[in-house]
PDB file of N, CA and C in Angstrom:
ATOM      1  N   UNK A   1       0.238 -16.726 -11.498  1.00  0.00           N
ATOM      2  CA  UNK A   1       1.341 -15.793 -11.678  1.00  0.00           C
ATOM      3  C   UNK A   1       1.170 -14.601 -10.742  1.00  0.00           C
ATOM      4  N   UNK A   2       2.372 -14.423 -10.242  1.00  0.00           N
ATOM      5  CA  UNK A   2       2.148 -13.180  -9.204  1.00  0.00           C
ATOM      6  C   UNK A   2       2.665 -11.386  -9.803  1.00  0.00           C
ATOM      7  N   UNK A   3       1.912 -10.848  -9.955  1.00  0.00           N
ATOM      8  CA  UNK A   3       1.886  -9.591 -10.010  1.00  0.00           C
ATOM      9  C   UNK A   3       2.338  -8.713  -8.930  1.00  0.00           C
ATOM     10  N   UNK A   4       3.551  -7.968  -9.327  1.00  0.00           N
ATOM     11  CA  UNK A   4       4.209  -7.251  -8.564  1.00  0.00           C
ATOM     12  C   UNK A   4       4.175  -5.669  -9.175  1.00  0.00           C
ATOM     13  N   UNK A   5       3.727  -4.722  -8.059  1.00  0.00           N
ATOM     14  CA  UNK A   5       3.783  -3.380  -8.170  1.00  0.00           C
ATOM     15  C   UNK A   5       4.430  -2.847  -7.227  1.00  0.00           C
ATOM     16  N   UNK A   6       4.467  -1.376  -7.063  1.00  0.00           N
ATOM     17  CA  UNK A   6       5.444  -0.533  -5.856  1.00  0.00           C
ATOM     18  C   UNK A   6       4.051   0.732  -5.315  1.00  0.00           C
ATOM     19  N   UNK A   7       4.034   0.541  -4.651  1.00  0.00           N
ATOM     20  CA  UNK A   7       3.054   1.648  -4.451  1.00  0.00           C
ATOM     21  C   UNK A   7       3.861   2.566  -2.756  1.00  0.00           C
ATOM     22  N   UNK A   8       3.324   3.554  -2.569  1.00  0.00           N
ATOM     23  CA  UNK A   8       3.411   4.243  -1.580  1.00  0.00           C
ATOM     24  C   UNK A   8       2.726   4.127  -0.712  1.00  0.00           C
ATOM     25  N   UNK A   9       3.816   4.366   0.949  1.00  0.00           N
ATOM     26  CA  UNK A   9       2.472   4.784   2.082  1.00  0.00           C
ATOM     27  C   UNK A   9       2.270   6.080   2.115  1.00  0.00           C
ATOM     28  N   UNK A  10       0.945   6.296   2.161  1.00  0.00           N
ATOM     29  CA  UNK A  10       0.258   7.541   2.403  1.00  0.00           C
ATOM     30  C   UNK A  10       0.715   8.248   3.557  1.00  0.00           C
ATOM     31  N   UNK A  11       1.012   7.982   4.307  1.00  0.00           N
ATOM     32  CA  UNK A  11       1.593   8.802   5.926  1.00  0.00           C
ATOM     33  C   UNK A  11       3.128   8.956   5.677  1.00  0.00           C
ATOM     34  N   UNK A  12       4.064   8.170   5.620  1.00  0.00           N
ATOM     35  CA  UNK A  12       5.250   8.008   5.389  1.00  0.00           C
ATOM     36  C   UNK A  12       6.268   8.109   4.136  1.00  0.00           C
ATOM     37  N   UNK A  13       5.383   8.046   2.981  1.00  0.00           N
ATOM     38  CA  UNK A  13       5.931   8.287   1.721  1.00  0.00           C
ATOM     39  C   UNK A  13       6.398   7.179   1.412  1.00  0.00           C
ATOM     40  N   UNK A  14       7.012   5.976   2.526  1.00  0.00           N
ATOM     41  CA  UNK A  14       7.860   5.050   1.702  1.00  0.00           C
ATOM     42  C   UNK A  14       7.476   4.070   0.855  1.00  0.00           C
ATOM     43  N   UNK A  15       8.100   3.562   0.170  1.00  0.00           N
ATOM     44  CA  UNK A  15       7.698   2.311  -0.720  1.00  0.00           C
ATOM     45  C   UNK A  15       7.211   0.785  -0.386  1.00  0.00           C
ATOM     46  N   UNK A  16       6.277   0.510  -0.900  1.00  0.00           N
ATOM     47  CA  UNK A  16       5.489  -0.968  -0.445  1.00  0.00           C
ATOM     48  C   UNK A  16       5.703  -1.619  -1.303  1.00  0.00           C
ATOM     49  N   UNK A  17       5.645  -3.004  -1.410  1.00  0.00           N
ATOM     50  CA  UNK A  17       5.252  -3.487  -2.991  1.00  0.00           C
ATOM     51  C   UNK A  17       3.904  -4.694  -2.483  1.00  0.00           C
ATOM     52  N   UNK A  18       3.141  -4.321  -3.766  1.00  0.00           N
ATOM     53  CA  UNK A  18       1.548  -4.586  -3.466  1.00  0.00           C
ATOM     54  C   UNK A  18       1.988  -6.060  -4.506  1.00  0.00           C
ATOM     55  N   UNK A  19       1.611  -7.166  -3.933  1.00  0.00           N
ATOM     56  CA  UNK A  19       1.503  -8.553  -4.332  1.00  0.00           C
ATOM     57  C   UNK A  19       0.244  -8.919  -4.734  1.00  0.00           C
ATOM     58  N   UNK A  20      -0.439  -9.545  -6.263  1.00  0.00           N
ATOM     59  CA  UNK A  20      -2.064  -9.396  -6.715  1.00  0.00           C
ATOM     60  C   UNK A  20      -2.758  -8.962  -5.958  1.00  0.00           C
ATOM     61  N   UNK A  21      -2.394  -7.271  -5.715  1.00  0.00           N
ATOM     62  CA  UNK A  21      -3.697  -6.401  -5.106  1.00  0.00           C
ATOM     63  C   UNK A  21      -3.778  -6.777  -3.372  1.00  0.00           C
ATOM     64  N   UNK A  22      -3.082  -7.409  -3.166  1.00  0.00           N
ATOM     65  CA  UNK A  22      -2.381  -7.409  -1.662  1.00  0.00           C
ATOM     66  C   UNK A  22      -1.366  -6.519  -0.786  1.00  0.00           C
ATOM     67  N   UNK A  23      -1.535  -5.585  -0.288  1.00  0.00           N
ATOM     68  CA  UNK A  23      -1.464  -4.738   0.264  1.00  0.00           C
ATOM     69  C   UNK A  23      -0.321  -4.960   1.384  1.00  0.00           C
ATOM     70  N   UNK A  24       0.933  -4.911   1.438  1.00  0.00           N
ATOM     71  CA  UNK A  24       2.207  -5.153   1.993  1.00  0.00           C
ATOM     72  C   UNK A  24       2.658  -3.862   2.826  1.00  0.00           C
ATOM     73  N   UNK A  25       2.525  -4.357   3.965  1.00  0.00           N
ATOM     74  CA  UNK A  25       3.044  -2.874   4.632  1.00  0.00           C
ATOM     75  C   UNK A  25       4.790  -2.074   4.618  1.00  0.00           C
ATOM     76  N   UNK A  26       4.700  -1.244   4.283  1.00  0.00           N
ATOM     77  CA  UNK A  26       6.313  -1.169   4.051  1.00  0.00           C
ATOM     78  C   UNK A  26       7.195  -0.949   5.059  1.00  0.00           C
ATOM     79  N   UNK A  27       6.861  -0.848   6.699  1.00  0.00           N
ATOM     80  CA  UNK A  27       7.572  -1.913   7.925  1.00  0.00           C
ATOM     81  C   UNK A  27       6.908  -1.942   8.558  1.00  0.00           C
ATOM     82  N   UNK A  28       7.053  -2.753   9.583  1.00  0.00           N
ATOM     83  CA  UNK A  28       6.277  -3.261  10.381  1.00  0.00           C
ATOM     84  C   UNK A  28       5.731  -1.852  11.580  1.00  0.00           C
ATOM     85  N   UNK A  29       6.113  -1.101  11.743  1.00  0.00           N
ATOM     86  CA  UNK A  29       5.822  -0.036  12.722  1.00  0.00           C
ATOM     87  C   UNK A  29       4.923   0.631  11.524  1.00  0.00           C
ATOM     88  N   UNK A  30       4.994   0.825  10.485  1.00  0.00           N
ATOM     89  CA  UNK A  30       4.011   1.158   9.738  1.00  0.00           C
ATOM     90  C   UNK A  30       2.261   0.507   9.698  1.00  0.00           C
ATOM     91  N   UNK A  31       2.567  -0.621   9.605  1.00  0.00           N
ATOM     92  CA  UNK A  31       1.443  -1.804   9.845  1.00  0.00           C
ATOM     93  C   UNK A  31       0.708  -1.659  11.317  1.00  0.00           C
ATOM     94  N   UNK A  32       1.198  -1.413  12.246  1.00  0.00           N
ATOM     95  CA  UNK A  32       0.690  -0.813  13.515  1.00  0.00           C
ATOM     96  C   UNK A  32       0.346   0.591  14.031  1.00  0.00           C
ATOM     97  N   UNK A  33       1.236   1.384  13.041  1.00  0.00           N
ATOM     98  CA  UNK A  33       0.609   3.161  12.938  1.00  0.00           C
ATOM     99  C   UNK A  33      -0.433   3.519  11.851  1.00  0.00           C
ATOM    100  N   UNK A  34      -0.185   2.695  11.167  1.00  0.00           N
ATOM    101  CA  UNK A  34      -1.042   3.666  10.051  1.00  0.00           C
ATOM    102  C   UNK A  34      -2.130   2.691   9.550  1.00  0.00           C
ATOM    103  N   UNK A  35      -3.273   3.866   9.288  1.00  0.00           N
ATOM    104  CA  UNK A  35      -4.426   3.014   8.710  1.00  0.00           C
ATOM    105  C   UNK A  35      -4.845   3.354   7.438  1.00  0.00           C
ATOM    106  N   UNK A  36      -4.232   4.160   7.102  1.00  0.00           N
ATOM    107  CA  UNK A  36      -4.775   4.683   5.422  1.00  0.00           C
ATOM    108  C   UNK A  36      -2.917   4.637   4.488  1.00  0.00           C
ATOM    109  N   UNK A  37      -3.055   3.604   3.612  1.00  0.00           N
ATOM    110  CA  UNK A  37      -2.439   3.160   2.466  1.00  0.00           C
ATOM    111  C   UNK A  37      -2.621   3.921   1.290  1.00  0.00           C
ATOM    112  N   UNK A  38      -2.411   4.382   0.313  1.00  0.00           N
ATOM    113  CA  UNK A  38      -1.883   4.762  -0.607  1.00  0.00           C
ATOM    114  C   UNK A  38      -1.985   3.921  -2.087  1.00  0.00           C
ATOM    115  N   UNK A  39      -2.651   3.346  -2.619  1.00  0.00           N
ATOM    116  CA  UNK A  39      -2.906   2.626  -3.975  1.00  0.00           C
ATOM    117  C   UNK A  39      -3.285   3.211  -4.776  1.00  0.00           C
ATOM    118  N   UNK A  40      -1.969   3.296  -5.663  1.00  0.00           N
ATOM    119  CA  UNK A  40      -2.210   4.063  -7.164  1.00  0.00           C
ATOM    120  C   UNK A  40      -1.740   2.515  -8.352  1.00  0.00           C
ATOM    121  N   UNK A  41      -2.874   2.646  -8.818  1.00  0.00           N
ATOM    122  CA  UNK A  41      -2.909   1.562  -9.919  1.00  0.00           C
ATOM    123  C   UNK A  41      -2.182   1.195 -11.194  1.00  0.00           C
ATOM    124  N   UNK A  42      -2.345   0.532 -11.979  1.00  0.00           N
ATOM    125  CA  UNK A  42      -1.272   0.687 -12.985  1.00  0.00           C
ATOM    126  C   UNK A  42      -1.859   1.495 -14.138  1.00  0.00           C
ATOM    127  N   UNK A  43      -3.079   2.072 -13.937  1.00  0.00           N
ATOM    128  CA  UNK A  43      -3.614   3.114 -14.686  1.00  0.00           C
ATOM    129  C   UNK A  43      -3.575   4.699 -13.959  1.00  0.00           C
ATOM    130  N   UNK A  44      -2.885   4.941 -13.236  1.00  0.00           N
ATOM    131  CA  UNK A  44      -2.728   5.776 -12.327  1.00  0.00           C
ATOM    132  C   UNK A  44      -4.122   6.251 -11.685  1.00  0.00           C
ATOM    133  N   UNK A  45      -4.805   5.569 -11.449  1.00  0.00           N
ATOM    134  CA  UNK A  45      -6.028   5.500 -10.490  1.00  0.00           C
ATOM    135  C   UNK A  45      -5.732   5.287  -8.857  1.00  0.00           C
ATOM    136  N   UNK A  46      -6.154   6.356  -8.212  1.00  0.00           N
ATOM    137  CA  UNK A  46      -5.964   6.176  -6.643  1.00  0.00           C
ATOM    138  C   UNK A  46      -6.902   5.629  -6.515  1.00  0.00           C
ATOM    139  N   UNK A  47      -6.192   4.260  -5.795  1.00  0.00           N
ATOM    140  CA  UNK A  47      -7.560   3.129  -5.113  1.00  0.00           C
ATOM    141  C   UNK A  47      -6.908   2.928  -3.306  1.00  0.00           C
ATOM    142  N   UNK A  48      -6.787   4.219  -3.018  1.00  0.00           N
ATOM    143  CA  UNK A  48      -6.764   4.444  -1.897  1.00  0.00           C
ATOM    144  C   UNK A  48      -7.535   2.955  -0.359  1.00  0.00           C
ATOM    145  N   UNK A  49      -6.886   2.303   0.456  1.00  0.00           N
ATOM    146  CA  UNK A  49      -7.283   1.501   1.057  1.00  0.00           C
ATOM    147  C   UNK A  49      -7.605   1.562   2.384  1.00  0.00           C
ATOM    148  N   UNK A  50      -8.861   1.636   3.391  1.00  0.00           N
ATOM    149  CA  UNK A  50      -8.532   2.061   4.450  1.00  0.00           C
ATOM    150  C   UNK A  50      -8.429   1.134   5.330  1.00  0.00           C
ATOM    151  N   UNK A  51      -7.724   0.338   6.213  1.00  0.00           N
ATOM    152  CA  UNK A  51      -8.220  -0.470   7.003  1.00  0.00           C
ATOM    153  C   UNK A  51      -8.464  -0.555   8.991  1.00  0.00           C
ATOM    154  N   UNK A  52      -9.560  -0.879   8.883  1.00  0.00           N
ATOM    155  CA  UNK A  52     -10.056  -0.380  10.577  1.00  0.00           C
ATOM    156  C   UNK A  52      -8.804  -1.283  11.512  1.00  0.00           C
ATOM    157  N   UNK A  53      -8.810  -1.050  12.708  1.00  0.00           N
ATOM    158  CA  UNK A  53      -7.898  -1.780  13.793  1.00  0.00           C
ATOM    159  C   UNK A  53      -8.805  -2.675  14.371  1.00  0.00           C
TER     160      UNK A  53
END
């Protein structure tokens, strides 16, 4: 079963939606600018994600 959330980008503000803890960039020029994501949990825990280039 797939688990669907909405989370934010951290640089841009806009909306993502995170697929079981899979990390969806919310456009594609986002996915190539930015390296720090935004994951707030469904316990409102920032699980902040960073990923290198």
């Amino acid at each position: 079963m797939r688990v669907e959330k909405i989370s934010y980008c951290a640089n841009c503000a806009v909306e993502f939606r995170v697929i079981d803890d899979n990390v969806l960039y919310c456009s594609e020029e986002c996915e190539r600018e930015h390296d720090l994501f935004r994951l707030i949990d469904e316990r409102g825990e920032d699980r902040t994600l960073v990923y290198s280039k």
